[in-house]
PDB file of N, CA and C in Angstrom:
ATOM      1  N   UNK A   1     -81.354  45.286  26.474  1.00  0.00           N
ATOM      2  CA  UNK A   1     -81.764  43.955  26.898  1.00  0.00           C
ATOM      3  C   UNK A   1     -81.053  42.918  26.033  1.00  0.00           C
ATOM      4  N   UNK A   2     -80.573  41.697  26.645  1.00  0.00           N
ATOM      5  CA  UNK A   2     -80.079  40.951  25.701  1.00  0.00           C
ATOM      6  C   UNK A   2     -80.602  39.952  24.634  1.00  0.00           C
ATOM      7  N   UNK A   3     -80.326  39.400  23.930  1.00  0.00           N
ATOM      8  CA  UNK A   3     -80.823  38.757  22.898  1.00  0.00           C
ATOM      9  C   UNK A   3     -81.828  37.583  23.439  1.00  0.00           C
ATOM     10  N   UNK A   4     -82.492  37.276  23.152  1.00  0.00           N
ATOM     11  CA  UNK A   4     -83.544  36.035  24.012  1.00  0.00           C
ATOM     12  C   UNK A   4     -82.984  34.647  23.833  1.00  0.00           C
ATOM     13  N   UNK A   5     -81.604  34.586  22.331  1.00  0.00           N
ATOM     14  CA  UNK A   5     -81.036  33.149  22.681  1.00  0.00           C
ATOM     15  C   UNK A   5     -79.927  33.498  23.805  1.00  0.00           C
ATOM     16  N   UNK A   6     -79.366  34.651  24.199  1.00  0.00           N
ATOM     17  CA  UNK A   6     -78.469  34.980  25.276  1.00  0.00           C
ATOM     18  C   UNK A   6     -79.237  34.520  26.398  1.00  0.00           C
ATOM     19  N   UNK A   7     -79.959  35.254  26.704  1.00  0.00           N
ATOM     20  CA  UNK A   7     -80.854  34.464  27.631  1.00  0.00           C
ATOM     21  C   UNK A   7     -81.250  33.211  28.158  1.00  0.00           C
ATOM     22  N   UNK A   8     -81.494  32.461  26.494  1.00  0.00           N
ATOM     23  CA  UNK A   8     -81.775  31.127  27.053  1.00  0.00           C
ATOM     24  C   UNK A   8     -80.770  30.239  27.113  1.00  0.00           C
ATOM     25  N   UNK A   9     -79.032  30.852  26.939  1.00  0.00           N
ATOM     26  CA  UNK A   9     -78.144  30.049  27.216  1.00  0.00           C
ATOM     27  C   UNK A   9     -77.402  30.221  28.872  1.00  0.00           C
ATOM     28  N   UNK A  10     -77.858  31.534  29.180  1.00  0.00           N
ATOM     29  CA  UNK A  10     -77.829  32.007  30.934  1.00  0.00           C
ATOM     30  C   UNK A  10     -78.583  30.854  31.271  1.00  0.00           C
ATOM     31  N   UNK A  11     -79.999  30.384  31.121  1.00  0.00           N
ATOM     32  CA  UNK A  11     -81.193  29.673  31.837  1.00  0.00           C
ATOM     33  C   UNK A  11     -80.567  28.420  31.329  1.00  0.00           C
ATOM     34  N   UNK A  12     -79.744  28.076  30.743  1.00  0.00           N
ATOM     35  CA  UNK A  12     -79.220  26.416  30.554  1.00  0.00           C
ATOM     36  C   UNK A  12     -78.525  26.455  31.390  1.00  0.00           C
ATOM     37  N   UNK A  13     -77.602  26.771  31.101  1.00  0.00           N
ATOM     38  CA  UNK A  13     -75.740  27.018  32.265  1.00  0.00           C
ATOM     39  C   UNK A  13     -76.297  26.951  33.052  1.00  0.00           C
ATOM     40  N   UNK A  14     -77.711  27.187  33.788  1.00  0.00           N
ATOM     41  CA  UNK A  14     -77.777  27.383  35.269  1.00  0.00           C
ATOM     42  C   UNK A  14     -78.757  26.314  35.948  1.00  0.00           C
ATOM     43  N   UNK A  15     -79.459  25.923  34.863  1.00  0.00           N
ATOM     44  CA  UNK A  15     -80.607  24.800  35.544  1.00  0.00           C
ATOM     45  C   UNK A  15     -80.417  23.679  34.850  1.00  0.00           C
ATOM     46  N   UNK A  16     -79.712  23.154  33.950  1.00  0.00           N
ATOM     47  CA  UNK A  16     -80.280  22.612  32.510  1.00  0.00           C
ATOM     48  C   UNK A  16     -79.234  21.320  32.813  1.00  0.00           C
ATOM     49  N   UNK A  17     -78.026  21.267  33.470  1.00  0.00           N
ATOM     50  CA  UNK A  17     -76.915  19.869  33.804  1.00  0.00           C
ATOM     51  C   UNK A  17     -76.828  19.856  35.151  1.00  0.00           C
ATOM     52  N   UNK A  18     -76.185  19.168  35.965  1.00  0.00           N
ATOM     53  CA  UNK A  18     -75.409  19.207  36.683  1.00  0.00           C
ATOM     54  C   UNK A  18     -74.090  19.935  36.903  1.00  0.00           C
ATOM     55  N   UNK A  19     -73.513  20.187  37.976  1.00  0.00           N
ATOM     56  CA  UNK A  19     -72.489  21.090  37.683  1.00  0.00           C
ATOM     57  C   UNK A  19     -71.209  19.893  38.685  1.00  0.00           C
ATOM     58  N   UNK A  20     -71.343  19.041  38.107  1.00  0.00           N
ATOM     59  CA  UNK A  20     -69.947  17.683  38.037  1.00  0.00           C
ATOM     60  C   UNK A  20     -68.628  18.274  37.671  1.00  0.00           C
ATOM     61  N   UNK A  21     -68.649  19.200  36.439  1.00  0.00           N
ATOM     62  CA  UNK A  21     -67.493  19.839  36.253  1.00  0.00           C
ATOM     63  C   UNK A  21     -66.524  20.950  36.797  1.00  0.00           C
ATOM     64  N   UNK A  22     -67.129  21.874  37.925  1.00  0.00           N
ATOM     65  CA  UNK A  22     -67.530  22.992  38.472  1.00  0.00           C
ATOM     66  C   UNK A  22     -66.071  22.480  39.152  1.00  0.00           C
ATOM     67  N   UNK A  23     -65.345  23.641  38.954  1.00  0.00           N
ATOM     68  CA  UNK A  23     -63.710  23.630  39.592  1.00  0.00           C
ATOM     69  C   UNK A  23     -62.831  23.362  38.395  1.00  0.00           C
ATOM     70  N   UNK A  24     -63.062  22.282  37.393  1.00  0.00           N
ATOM     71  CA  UNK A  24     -62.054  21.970  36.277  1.00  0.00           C
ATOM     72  C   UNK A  24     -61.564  22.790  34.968  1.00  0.00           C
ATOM     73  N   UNK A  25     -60.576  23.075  34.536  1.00  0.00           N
ATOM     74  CA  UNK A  25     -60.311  23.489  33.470  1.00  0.00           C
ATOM     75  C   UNK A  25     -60.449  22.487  32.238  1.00  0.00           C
ATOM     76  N   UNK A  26     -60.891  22.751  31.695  1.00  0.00           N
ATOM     77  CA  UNK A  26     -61.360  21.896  30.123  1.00  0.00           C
ATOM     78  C   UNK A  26     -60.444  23.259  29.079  1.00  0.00           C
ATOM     79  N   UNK A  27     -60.106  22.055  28.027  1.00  0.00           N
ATOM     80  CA  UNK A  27     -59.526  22.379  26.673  1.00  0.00           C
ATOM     81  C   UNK A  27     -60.105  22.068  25.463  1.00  0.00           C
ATOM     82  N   UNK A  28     -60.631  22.557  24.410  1.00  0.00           N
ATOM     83  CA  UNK A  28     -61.438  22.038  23.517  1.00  0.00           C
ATOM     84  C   UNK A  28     -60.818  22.411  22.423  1.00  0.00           C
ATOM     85  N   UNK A  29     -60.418  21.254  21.648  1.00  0.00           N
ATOM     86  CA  UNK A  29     -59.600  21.640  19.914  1.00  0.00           C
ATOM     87  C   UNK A  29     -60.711  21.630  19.253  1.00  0.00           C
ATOM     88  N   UNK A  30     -61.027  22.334  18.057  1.00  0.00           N
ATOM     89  CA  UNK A  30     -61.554  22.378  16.992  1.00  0.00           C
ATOM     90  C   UNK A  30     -61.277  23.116  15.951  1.00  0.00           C
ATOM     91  N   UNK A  31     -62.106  22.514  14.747  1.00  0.00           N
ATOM     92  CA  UNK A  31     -61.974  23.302  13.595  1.00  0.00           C
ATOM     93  C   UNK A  31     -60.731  23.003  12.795  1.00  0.00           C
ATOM     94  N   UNK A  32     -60.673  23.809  11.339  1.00  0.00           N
ATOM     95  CA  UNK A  32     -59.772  22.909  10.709  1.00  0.00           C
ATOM     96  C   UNK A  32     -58.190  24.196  10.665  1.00  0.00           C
ATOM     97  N   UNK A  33     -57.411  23.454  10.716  1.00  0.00           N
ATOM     98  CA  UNK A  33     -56.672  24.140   9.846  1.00  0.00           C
ATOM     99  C   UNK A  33     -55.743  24.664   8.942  1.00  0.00           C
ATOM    100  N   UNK A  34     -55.108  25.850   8.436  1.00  0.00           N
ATOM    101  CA  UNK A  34     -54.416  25.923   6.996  1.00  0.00           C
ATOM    102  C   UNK A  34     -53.081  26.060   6.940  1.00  0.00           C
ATOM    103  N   UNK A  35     -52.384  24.851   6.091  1.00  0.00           N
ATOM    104  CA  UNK A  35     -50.971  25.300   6.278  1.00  0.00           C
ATOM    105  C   UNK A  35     -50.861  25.823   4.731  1.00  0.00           C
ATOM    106  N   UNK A  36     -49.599  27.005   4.901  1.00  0.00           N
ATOM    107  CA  UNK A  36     -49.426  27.704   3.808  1.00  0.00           C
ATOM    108  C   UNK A  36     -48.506  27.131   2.532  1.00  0.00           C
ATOM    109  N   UNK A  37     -48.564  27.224   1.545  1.00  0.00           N
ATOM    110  CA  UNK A  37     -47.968  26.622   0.293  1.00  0.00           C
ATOM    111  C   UNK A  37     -47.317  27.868   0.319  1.00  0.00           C
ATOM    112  N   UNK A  38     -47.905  29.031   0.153  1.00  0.00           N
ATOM    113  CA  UNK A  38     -47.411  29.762  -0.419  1.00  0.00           C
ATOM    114  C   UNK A  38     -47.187  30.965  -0.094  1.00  0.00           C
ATOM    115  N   UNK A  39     -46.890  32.305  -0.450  1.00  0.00           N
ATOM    116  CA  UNK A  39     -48.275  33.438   0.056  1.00  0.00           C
ATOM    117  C   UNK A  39     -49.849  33.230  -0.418  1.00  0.00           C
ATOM    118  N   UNK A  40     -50.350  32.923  -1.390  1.00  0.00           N
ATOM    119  CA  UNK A  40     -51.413  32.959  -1.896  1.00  0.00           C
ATOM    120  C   UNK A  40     -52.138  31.793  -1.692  1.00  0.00           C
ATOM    121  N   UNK A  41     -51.290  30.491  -1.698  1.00  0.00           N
ATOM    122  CA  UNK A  41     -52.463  29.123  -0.987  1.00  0.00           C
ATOM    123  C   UNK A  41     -51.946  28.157  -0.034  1.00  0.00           C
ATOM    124  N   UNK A  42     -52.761  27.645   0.450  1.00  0.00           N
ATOM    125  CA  UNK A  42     -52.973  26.748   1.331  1.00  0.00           C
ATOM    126  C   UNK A  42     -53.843  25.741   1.424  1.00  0.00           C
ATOM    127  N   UNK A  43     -53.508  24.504   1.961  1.00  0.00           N
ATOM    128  CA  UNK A  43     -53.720  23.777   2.547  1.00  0.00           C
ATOM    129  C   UNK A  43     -55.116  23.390   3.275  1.00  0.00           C
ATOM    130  N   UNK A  44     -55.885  22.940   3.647  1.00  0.00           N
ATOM    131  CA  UNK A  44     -56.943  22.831   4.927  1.00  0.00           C
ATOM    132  C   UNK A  44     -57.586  21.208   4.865  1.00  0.00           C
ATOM    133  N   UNK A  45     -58.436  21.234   5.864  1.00  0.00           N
ATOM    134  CA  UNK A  45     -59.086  19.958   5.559  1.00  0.00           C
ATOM    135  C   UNK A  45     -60.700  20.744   5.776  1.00  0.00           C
ATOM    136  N   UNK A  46     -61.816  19.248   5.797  1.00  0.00           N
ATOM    137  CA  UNK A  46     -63.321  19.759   6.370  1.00  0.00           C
ATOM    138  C   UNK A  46     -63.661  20.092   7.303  1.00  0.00           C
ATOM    139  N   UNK A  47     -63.010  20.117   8.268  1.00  0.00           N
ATOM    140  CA  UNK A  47     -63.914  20.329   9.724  1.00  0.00           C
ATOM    141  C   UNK A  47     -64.908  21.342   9.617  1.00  0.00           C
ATOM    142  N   UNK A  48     -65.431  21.391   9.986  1.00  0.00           N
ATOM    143  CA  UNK A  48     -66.407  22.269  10.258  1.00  0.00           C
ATOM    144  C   UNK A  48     -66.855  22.905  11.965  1.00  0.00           C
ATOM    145  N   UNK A  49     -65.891  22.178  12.912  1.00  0.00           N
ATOM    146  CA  UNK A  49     -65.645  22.526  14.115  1.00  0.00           C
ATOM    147  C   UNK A  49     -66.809  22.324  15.113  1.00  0.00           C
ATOM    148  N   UNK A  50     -67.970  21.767  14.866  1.00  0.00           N
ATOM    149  CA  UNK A  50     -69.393  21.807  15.162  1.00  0.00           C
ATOM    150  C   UNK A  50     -69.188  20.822  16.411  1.00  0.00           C
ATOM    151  N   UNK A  51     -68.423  19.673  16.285  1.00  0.00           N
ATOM    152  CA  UNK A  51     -68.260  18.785  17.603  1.00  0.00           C
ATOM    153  C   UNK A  51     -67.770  19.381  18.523  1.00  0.00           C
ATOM    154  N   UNK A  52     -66.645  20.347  18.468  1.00  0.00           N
ATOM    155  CA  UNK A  52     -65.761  21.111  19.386  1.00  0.00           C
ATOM    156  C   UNK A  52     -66.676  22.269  20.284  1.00  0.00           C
ATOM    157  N   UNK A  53     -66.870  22.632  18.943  1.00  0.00           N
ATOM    158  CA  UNK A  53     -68.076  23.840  19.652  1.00  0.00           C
ATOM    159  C   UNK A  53     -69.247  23.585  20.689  1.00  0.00           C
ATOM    160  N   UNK A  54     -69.796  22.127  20.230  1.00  0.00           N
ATOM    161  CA  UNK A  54     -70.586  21.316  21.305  1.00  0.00           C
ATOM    162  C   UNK A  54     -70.236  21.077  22.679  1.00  0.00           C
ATOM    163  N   UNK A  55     -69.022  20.096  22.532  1.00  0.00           N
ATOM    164  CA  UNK A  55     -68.600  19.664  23.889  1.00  0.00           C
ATOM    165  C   UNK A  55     -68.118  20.824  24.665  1.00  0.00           C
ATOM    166  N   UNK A  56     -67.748  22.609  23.724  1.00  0.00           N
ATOM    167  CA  UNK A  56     -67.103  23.340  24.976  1.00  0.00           C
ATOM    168  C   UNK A  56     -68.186  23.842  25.809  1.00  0.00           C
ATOM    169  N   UNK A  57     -69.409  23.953  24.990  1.00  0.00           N
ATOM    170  CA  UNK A  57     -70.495  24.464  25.108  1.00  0.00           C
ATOM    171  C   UNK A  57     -71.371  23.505  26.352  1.00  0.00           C
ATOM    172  N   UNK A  58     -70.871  22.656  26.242  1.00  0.00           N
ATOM    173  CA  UNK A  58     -71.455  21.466  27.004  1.00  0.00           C
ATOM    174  C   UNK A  58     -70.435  21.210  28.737  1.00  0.00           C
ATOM    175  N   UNK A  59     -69.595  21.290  28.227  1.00  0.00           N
ATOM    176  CA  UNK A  59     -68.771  21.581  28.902  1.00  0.00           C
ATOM    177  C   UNK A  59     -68.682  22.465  29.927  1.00  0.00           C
ATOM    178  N   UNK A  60     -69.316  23.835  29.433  1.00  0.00           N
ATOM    179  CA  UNK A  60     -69.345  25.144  30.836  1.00  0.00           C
ATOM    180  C   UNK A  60     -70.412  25.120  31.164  1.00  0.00           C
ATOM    181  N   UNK A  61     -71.456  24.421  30.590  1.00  0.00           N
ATOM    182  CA  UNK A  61     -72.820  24.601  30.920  1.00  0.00           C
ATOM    183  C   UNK A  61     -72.739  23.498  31.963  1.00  0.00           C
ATOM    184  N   UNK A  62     -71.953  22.481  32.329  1.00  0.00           N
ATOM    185  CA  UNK A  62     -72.001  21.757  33.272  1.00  0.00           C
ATOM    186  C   UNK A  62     -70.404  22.178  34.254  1.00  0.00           C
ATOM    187  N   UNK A  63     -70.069  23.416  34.145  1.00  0.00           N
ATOM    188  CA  UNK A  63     -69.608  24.812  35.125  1.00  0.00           C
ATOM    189  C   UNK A  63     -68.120  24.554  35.202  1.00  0.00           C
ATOM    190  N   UNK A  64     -67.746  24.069  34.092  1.00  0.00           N
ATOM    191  CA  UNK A  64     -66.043  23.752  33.885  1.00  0.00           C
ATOM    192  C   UNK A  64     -65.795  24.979  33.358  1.00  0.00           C
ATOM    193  N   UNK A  65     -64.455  25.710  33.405  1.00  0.00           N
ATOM    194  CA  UNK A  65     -63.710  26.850  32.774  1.00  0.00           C
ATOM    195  C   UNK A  65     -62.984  26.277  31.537  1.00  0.00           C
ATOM    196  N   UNK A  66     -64.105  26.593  30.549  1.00  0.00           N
ATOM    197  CA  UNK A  66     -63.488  26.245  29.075  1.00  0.00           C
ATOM    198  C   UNK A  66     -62.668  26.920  28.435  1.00  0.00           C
ATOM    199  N   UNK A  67     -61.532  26.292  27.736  1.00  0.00           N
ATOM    200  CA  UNK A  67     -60.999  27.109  26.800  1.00  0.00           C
ATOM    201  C   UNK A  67     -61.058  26.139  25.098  1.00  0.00           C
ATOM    202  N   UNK A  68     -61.506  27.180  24.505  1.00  0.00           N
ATOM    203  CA  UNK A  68     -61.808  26.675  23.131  1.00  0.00           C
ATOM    204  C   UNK A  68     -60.457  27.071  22.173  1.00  0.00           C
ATOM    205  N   UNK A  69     -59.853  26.573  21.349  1.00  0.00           N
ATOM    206  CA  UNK A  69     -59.296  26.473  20.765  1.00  0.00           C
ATOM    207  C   UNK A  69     -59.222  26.016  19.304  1.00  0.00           C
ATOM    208  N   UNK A  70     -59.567  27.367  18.538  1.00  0.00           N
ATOM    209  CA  UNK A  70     -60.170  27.056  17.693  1.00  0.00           C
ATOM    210  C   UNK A  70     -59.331  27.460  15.670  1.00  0.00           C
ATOM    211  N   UNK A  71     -59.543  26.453  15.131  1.00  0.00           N
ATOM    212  CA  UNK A  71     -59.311  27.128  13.813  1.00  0.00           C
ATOM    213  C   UNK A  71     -60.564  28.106  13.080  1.00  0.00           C
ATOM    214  N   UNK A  72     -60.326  28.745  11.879  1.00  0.00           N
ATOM    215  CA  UNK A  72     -61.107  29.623  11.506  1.00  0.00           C
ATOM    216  C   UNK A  72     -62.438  28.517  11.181  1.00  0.00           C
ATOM    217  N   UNK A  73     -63.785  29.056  11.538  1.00  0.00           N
ATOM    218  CA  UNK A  73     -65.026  28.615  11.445  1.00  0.00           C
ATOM    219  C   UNK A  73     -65.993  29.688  11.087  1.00  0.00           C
ATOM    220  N   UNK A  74     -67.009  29.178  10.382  1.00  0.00           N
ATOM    221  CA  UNK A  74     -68.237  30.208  10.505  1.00  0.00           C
ATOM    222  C   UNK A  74     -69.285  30.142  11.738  1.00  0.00           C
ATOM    223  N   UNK A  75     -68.839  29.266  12.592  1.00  0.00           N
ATOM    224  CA  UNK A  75     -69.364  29.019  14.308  1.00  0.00           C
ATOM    225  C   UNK A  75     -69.489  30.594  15.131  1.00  0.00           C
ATOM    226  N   UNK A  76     -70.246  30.375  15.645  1.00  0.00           N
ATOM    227  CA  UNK A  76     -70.481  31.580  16.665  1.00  0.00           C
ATOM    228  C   UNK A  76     -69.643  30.880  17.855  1.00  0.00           C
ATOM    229  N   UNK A  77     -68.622  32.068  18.432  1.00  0.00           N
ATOM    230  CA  UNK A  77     -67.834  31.628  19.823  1.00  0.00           C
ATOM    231  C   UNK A  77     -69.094  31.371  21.100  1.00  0.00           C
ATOM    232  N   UNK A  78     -69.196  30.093  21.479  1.00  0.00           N
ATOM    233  CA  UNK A  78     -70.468  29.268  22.643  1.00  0.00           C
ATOM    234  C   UNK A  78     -70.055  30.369  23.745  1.00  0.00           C
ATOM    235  N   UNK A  79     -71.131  31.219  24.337  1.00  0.00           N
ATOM    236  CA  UNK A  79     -71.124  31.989  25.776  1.00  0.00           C
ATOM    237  C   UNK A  79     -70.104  31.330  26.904  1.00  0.00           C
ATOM    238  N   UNK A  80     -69.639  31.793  27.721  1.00  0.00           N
ATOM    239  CA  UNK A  80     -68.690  31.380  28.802  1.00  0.00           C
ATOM    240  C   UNK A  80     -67.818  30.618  28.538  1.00  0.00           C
ATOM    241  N   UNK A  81     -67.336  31.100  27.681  1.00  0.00           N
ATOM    242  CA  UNK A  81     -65.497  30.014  26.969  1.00  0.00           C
ATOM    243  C   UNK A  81     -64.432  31.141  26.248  1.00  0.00           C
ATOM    244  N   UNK A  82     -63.657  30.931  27.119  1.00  0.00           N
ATOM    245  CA  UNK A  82     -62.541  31.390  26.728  1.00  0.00           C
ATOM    246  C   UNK A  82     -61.909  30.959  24.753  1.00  0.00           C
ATOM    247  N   UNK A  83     -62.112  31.713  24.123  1.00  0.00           N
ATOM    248  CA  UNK A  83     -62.021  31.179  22.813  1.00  0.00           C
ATOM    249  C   UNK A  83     -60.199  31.761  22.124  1.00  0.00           C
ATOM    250  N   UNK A  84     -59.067  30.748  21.824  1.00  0.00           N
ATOM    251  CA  UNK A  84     -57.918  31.231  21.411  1.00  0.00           C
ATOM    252  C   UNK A  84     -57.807  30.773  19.766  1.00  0.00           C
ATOM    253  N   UNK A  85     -58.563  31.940  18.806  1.00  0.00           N
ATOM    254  CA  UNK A  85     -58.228  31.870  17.303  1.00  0.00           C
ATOM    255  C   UNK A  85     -56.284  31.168  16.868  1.00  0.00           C
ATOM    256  N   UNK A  86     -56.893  29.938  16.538  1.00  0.00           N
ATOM    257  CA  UNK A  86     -55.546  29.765  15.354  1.00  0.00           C
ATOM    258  C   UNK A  86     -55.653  29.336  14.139  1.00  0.00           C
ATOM    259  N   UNK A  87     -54.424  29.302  13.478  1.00  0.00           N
ATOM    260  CA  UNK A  87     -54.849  29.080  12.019  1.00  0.00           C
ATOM    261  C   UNK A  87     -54.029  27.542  11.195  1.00  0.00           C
ATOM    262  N   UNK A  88     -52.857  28.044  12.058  1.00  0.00           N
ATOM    263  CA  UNK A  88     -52.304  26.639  11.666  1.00  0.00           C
ATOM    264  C   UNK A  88     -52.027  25.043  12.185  1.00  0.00           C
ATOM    265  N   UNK A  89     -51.451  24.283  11.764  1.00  0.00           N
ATOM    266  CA  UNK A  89     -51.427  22.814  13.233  1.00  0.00           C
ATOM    267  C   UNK A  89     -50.633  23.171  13.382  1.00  0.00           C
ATOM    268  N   UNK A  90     -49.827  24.048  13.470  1.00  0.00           N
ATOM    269  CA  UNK A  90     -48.294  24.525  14.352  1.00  0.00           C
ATOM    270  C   UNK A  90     -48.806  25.054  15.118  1.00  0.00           C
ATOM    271  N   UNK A  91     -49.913  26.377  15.505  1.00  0.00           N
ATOM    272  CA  UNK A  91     -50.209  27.210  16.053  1.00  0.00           C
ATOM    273  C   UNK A  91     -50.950  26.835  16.874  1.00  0.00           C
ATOM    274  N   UNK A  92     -51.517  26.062  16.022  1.00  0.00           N
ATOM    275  CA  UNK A  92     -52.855  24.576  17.528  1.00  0.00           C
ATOM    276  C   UNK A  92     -51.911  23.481  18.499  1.00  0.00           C
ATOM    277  N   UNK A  93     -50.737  23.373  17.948  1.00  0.00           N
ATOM    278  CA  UNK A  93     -49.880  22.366  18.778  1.00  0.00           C
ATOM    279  C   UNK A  93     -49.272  23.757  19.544  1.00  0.00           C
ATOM    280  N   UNK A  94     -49.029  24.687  19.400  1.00  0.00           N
ATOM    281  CA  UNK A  94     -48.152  25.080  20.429  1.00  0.00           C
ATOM    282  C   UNK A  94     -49.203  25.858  21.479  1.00  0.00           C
ATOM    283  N   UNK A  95     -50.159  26.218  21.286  1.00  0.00           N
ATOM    284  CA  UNK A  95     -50.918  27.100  22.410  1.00  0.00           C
ATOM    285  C   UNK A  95     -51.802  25.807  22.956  1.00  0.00           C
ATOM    286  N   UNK A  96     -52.275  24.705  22.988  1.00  0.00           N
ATOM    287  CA  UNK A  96     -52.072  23.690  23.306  1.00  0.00           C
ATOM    288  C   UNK A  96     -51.097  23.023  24.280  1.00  0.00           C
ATOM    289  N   UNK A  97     -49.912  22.842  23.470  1.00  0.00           N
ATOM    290  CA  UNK A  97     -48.864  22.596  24.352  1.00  0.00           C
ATOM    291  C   UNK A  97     -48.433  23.286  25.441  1.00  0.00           C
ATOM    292  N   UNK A  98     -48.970  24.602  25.067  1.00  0.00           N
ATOM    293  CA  UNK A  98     -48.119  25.756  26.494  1.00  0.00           C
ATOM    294  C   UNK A  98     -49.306  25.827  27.428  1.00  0.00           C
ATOM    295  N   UNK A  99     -50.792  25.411  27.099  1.00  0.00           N
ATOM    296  CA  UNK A  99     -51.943  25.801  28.068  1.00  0.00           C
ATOM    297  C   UNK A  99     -52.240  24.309  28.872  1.00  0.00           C
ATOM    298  N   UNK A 100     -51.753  23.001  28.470  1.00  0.00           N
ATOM    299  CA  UNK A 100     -51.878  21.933  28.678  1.00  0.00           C
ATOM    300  C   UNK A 100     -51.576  21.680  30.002  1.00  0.00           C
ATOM    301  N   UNK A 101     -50.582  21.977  30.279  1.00  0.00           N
ATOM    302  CA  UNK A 101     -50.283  21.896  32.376  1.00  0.00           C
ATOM    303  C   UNK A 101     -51.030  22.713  32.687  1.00  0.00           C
ATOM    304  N   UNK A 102     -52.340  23.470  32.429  1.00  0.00           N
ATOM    305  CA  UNK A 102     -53.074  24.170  33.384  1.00  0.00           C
ATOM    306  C   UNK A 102     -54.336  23.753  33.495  1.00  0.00           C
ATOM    307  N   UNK A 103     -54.528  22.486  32.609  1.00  0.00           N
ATOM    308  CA  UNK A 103     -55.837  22.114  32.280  1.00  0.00           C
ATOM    309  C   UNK A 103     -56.204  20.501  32.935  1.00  0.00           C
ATOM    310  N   UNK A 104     -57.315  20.202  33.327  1.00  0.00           N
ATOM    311  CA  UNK A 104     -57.467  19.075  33.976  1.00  0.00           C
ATOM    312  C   UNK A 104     -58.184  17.688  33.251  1.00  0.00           C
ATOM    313  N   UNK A 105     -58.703  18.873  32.181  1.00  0.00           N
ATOM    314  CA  UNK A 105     -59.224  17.721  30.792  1.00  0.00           C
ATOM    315  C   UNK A 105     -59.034  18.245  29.601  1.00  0.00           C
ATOM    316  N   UNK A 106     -58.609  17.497  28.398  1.00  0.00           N
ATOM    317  CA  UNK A 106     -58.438  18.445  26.919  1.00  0.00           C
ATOM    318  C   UNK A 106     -58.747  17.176  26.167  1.00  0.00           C
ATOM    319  N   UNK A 107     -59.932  17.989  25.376  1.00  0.00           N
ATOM    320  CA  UNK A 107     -60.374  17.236  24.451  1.00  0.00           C
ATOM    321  C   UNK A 107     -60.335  17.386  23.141  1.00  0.00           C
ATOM    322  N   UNK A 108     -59.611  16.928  22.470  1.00  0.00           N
ATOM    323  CA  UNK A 108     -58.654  16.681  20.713  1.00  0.00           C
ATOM    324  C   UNK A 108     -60.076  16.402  19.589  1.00  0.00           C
ATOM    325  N   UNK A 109     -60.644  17.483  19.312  1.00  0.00           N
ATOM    326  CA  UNK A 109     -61.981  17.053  18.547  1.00  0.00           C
ATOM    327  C   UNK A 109     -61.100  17.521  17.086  1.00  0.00           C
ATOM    328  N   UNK A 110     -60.126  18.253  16.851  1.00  0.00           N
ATOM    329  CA  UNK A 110     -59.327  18.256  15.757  1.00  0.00           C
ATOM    330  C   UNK A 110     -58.375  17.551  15.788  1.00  0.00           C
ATOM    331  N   UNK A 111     -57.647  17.187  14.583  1.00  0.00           N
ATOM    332  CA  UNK A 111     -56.348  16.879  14.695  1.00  0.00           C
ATOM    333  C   UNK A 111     -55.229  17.601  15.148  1.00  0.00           C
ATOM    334  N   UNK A 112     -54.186  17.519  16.214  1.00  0.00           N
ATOM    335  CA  UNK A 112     -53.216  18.278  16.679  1.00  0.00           C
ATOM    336  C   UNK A 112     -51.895  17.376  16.033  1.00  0.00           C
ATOM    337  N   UNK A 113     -51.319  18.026  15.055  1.00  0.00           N
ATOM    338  CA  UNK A 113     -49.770  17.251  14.518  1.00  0.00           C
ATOM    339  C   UNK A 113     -49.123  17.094  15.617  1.00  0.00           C
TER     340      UNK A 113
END
């Protein structure tokens, strides 16, 4: 049986918005991330990715096909979103850049160089 917050994010997605979004592809940046100095350090800023994680979350629950795009977080990946781990702003500008003509809204909750 599944978890009872699994559950109660099935019973949102389905009663809980409108489904205004239902057909669109959405893009969601978040989270921070690290450019390398070195082998041993790097770079980062604060994010904490919590806005990103919201709006994707918000986002499919009102029946858009999310894709999250995310730097490293201690966030749990939000149910029904496509989630693509990166680490650097090179790596967030280019899977970004290459997923961008397929998407009908993208929303920049990180910084993209």
């Amino acid at each position: 049986m599944p978890e009872p917050e699994d559950l109660f994010e099935y019973i949102l997605k389905c009663i809980a918005c409108k489904k205004d979004l239902r057909g669109k592809k959405v893009l969601v940046t978040a989270g921070p991330t690290q450019e390398a100095i070195d082998p041993v350090r790097y770079i980062t800023n604060h994010s904490t990715g919590k806005m990103g994680y919201a709006l994707a979350t918000v986002a499919a629950r009102r029946g858009a096909k999310v894709t999250l795009v995310s730097g490293v977080t201690n966030l749990e990946v939000p149910l029904f979103v496509d989630y693509v781990p990166v680490e650097s702003a090179e790596d967030m500008f280019e899977t970004v850049t290459k997923a961008a003509p397929e998407q009908d809204i993208i929303i920049k909750s990180a910084a993209v160089a």
